[in-house]
Protein backbone atom coordinates (compact mmCIF):
# COMPACT_ATOMS: atom_id res chain seq x y z
CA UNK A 1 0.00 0.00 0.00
CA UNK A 2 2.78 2.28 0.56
CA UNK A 3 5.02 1.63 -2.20
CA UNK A 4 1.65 2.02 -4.55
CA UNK A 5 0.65 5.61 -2.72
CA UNK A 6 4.12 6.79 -3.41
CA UNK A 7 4.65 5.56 -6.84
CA UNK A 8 1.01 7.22 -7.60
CA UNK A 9 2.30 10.52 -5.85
CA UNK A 10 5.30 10.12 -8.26
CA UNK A 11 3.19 9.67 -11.04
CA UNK A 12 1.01 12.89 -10.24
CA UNK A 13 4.18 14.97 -9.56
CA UNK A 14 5.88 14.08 -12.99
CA UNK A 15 3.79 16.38 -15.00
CA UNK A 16 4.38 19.13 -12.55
CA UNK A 17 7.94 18.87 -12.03
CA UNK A 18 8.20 18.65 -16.49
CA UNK A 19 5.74 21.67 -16.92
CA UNK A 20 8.49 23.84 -14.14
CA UNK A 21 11.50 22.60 -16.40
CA UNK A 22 9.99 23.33 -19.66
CA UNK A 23 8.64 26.50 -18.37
CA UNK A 24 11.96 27.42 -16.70
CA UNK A 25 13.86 26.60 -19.89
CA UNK A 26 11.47 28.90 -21.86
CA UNK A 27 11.89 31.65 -19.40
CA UNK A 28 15.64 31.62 -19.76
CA UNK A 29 15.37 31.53 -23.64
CA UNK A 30 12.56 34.36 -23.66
CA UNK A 31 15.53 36.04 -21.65
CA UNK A 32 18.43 35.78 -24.14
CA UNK A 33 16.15 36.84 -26.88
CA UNK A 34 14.76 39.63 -24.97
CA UNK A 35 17.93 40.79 -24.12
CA UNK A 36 19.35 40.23 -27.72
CA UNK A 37 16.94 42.10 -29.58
CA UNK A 38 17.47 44.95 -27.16
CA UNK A 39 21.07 44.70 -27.43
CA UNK A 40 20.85 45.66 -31.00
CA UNK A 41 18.79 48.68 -30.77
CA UNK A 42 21.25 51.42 -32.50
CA UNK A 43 22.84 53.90 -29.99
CA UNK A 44 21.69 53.83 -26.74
CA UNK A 45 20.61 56.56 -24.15
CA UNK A 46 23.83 58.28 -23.33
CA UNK A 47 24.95 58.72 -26.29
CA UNK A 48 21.13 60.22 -26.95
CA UNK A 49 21.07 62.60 -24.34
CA UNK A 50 24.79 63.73 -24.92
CA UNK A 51 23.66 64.79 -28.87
CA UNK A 52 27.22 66.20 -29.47
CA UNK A 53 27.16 68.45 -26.15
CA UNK A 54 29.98 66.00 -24.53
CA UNK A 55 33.42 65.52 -25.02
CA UNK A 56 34.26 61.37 -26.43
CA UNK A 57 35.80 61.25 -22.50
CA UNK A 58 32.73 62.28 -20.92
CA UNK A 59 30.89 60.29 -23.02
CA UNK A 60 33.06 57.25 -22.02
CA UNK A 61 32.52 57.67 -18.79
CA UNK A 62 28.90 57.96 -18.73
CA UNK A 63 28.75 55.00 -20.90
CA UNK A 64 31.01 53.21 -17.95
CA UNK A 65 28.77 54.33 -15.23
CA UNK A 66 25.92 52.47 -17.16
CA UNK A 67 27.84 49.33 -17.47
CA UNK A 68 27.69 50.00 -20.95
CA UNK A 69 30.99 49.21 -21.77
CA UNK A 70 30.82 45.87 -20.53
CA UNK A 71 30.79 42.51 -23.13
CA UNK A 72 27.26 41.31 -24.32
CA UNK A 73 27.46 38.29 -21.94
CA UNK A 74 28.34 40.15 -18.60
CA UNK A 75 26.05 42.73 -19.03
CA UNK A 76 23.10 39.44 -19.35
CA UNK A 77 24.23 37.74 -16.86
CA UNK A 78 24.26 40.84 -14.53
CA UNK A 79 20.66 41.86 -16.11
CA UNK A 80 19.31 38.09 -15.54
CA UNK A 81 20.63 37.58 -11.73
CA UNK A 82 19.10 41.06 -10.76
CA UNK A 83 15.92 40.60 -12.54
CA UNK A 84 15.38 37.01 -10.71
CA UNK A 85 16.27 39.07 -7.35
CA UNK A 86 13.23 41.72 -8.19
CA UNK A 87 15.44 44.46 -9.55
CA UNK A 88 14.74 45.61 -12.84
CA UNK A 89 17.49 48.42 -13.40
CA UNK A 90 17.57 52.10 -13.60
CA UNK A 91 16.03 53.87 -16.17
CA UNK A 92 18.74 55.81 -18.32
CA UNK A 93 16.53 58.62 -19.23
CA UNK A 94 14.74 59.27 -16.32
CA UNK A 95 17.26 57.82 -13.68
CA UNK A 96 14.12 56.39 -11.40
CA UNK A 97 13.46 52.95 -10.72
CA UNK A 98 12.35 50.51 -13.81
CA UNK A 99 9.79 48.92 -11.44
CA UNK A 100 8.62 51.96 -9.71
CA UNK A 101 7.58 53.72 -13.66
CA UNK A 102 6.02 50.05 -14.31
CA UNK A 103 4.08 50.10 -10.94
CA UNK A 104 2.94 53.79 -12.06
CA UNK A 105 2.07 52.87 -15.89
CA UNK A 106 0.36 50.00 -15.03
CA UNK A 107 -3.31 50.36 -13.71
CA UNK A 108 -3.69 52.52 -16.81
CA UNK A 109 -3.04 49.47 -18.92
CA UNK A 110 -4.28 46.74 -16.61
CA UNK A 111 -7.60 48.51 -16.99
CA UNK A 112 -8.04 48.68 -20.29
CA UNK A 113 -6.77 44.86 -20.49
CA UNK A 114 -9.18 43.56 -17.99
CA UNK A 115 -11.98 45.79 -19.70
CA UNK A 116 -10.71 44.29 -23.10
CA UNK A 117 -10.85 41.02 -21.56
CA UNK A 118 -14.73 41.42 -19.96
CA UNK A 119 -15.89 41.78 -24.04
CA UNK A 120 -13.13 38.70 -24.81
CA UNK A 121 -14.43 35.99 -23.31
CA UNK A 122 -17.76 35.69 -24.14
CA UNK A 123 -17.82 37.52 -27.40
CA UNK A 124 -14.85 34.49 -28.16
CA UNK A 125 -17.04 31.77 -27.18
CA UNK A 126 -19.45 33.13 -29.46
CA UNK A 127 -17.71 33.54 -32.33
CA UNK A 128 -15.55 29.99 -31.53
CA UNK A 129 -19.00 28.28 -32.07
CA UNK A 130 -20.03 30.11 -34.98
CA UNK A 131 -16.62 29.23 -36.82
CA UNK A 132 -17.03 25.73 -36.05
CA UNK A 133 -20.68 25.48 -37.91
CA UNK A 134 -19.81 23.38 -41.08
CA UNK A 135 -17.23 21.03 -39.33
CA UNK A 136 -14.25 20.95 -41.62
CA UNK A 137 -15.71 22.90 -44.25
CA UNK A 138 -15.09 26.74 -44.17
CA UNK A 139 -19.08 28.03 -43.32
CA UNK A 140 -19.66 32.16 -43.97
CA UNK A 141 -19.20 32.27 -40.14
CA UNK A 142 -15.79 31.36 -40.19
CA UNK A 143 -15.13 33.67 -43.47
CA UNK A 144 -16.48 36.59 -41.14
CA UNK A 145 -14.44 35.88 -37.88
CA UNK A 146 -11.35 35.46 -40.19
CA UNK A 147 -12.60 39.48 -41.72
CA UNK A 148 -12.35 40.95 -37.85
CA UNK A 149 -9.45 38.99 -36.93
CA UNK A 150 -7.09 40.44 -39.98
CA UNK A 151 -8.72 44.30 -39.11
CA UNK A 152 -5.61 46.44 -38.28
CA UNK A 153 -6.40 48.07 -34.45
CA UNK A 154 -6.14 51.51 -36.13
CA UNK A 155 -8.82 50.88 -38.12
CA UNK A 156 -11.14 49.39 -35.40
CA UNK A 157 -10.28 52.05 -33.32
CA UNK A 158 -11.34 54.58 -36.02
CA UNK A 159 -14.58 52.58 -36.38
CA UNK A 160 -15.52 52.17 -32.77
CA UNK A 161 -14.79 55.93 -32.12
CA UNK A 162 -16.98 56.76 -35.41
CA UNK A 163 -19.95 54.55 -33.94
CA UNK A 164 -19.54 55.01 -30.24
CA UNK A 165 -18.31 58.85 -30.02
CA UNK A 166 -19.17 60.30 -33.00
CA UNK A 167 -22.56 59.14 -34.02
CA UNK A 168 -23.54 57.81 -30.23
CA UNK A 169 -22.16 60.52 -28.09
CA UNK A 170 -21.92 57.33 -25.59
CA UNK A 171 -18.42 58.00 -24.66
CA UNK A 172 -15.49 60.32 -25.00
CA UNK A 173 -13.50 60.21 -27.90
CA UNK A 174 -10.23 60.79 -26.25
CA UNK A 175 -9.17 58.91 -22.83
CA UNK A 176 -7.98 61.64 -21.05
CA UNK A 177 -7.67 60.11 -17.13
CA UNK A 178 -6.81 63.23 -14.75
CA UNK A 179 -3.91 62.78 -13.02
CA UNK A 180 -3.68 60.88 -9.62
CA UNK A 181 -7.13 59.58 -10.24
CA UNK A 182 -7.77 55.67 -10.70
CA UNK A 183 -8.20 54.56 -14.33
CA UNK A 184 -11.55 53.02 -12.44
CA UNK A 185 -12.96 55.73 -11.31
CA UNK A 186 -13.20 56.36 -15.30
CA UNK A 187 -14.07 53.56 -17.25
CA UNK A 188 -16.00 55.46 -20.17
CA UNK A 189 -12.15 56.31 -20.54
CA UNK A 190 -11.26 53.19 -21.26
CA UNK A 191 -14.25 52.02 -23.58
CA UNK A 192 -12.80 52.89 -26.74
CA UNK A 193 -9.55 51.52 -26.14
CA UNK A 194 -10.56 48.27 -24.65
CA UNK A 195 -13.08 47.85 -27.93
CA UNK A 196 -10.44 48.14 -29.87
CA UNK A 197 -8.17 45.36 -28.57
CA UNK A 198 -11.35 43.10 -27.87
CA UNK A 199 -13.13 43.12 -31.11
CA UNK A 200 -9.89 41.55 -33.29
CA UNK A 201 -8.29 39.81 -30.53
CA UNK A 202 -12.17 37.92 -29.78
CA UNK A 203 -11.81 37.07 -33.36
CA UNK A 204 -7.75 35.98 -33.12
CA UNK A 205 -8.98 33.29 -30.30
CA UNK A 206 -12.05 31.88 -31.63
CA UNK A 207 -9.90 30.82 -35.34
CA UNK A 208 -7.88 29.76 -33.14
CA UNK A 209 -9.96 27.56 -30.91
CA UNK A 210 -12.07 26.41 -34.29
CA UNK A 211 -9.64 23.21 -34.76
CA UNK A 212 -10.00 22.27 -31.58
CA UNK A 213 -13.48 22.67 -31.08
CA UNK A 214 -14.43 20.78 -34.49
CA UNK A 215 -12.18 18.24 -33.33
CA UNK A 216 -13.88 17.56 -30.14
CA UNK A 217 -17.46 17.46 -31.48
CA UNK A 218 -16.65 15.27 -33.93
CA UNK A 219 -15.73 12.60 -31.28
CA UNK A 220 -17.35 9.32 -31.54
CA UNK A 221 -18.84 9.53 -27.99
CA UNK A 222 -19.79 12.95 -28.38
CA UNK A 223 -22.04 11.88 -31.66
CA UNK A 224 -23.08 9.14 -29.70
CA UNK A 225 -24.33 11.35 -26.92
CA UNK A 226 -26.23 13.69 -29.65
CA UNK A 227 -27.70 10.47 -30.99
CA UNK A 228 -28.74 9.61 -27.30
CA UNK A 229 -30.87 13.00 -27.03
CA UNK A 230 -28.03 14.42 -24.59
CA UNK A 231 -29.01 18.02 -24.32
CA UNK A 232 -26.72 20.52 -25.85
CA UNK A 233 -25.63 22.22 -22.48
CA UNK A 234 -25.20 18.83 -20.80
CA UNK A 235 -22.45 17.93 -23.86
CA UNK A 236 -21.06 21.31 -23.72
CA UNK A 237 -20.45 20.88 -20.06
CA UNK A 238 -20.03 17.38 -19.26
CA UNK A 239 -18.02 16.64 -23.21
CA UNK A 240 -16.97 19.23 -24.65
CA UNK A 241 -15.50 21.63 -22.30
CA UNK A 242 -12.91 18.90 -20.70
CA UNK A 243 -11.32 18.85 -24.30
CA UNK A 244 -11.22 22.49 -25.06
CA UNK A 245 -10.10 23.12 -21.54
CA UNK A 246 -6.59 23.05 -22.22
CA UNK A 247 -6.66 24.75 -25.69
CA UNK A 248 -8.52 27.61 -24.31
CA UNK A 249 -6.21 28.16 -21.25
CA UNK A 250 -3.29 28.17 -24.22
CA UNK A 251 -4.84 30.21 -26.53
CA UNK A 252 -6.11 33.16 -23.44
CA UNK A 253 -2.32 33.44 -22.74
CA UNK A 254 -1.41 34.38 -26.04
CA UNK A 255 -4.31 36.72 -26.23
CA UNK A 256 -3.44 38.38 -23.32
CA UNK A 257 -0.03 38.63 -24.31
CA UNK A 258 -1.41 40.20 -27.53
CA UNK A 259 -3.27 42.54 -25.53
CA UNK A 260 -0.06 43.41 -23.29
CA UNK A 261 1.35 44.66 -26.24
CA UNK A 262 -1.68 45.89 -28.21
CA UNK A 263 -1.70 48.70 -25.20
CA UNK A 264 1.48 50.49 -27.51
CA UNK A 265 -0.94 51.35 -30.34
CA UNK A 266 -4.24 52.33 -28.24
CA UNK A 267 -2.54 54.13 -25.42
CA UNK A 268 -1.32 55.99 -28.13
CA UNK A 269 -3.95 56.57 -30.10
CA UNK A 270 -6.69 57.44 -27.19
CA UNK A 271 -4.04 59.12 -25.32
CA UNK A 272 -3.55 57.31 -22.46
CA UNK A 273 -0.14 57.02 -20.19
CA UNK A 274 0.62 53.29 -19.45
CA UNK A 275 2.55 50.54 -20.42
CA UNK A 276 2.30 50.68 -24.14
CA UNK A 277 2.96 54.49 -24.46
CA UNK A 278 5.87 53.70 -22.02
CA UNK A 279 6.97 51.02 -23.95
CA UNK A 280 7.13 53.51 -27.29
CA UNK A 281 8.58 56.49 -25.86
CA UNK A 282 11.51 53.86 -24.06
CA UNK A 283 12.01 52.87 -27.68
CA UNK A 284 12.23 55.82 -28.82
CA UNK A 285 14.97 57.32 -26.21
CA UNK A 286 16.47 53.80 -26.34
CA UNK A 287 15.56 52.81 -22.67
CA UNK A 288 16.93 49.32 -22.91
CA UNK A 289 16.03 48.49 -18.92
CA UNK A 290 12.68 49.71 -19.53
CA UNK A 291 11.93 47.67 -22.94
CA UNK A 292 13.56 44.98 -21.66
CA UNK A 293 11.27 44.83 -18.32
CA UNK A 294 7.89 45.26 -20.38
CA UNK A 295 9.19 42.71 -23.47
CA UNK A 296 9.90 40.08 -20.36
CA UNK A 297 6.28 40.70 -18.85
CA UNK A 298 4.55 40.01 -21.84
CA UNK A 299 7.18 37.03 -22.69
CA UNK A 300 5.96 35.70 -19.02
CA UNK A 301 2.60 35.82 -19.24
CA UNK A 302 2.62 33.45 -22.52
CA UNK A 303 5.21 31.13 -20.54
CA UNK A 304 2.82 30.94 -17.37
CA UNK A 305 -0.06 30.42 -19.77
CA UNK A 306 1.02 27.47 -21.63
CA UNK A 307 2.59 25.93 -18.33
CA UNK A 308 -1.10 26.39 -17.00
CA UNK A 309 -2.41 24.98 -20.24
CA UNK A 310 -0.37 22.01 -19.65
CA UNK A 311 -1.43 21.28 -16.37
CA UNK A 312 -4.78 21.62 -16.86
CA UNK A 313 -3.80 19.03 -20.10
CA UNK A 314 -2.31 16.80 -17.23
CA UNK A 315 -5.06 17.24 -15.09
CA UNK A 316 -8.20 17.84 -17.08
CA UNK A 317 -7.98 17.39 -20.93
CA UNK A 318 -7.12 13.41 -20.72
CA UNK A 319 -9.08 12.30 -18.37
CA UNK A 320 -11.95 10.67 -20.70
CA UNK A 321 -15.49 12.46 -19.75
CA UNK A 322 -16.78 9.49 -20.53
């Protein structure tokens, strides 16, 4: 009895202890390429802000105060150790704390995301279903969700501010939160921009989830139970939903690292002072600590996703619902 309890612990804890690896080793190459990418951003802040006004000696030593000067795979290693310890760097432009202008910036976008996100999931589900109508065969449902899905966000965001704030009146056309206040304490602020990151990322997910979803209602026990007179909710529930499960955990992470990084366009566009517009303006004055910080949070949140995904694979998605 004891040998089998701890050989079925063993077998429970295998899937964990893989997901933690693979996620781990993901992490760390998210991290190379993160800090690549960066690396290779031409000129960097100091020599930005100097513009000429500094002498090649000053300039050195600014550059050497930054750590600048240091080889590709110090600098990393230095960047990856403090990053796993909670510190994110200095900015170069604005000398403050990486983390404290991330902990500032982000309600702004976390609002608009979790707004975004509200319209998402449903309006996904929706359109997952309508996609799937024809089995393998493209239907005019799935020709339609494929039409929102390739709409650029600028023009969604010109139509939803046509619709909502120009013909409507229903909301403000620009997202102008007063400073200090919450970003909740104004969420006709954020209607505009969360529309316009829900309405082609709702679209992204269900073509996305539309393989999956034909796949599991074309199960043989699934057509058995419509055969049977199963109700539709009762399949849905009971069927379906244990074979989507992990699909739709995958698929949610990518969205919402979609809409992580969708925040660059619409904070810009409504103007709005978060992540995204951080996340331009860093690129723009070549911030490295700062890009790097925000390109890592958005690599994570795919990484914890599909780690979730497969657990809930492990622990959900193969057990037969039969």
């Amino acid at each position: 009895m004891i040998s089998t309890s701890r050989h079925s612990g063993g077998v429970r804890l295998r899937p964990l202890l893989g997901t933690a690896a693979r996620a781990i080793a993901l992490t760390l190459a998210v991290s190379v390429i993160v800090f690549g990418v960066t690396a290779l951003l031409p000129g960097d802040a100091v020599s930005l802000r100097a513009a000429g006004r500094m002498s090649p000696e000053q300039l050195s030593m600014l550059r050497s105060a930054a750590g600048l000067d240091e080889p590709l795979p110090v600098r990393y290693l230095a960047w990856l150790t403090n990053a796993v310890g909670g510190d994110l760097g200095t900015s170069t432009s604005t000398g403050r704390s990486v983390a404290s202008m991330l902990r500032n910036r982000l309600p702004v976008s976390m609002g608009i995301v979790s707004l975004a996100l509200v319209v998402i999931i449903p309006l996904m589900g929706m359109l997952a279903v309508l996609a799937s109508h024809g089995g393998g065969r493209r239907s005019a449902g799935s020709a339609a969700t494929t039409a929102i899905a390739a709409l650029p966000q600028v023009v969604v965001a010109a139509l939803v501010a046509a619709i909502l704030s120009g013909r409507a009146g229903l909301v403000p056309p620009v997202s102008l939160i007063p400073a200090g206040r919450s970003p909740l304490a104004h969420l006709d602020l954020l209607v505009l921009p969360a529309l316009t990151l829900a309405l082609p990322a709702s679209a992204y997910a269900a073509m996305m989830l539309r393989g999956p979803l034909v796949d599991a209602t074309e199960t043989p026990y699934i057509v058995d139970a419509r055969m049977r007179g199963i109700g539709r909710a009762h399949i849905a529930a009971s069927y379906v939903l244990p074979v989507v499960a992990a699909p739709v955990v995958r698929v949610m992470s990518f969205v919402l690292a979609g809409l992580i990084c969708g925040t660059a366009l619409v904070e810009n566009i409504f103007g709005l002072s978060g992540l995204g517009e951080l996340f331009v303006t860093s690129i723009a004055t070549r911030d490295v600590s700062v890009v790097q910080a925000i390109s890592l949070l958005a690599a994570l949140v795919v990484v914890v996703g599909m780690a979730v995904a497969d657990l809930v694979a492990a622990c959900i998605g193969r057990k037969d619902p039969r």
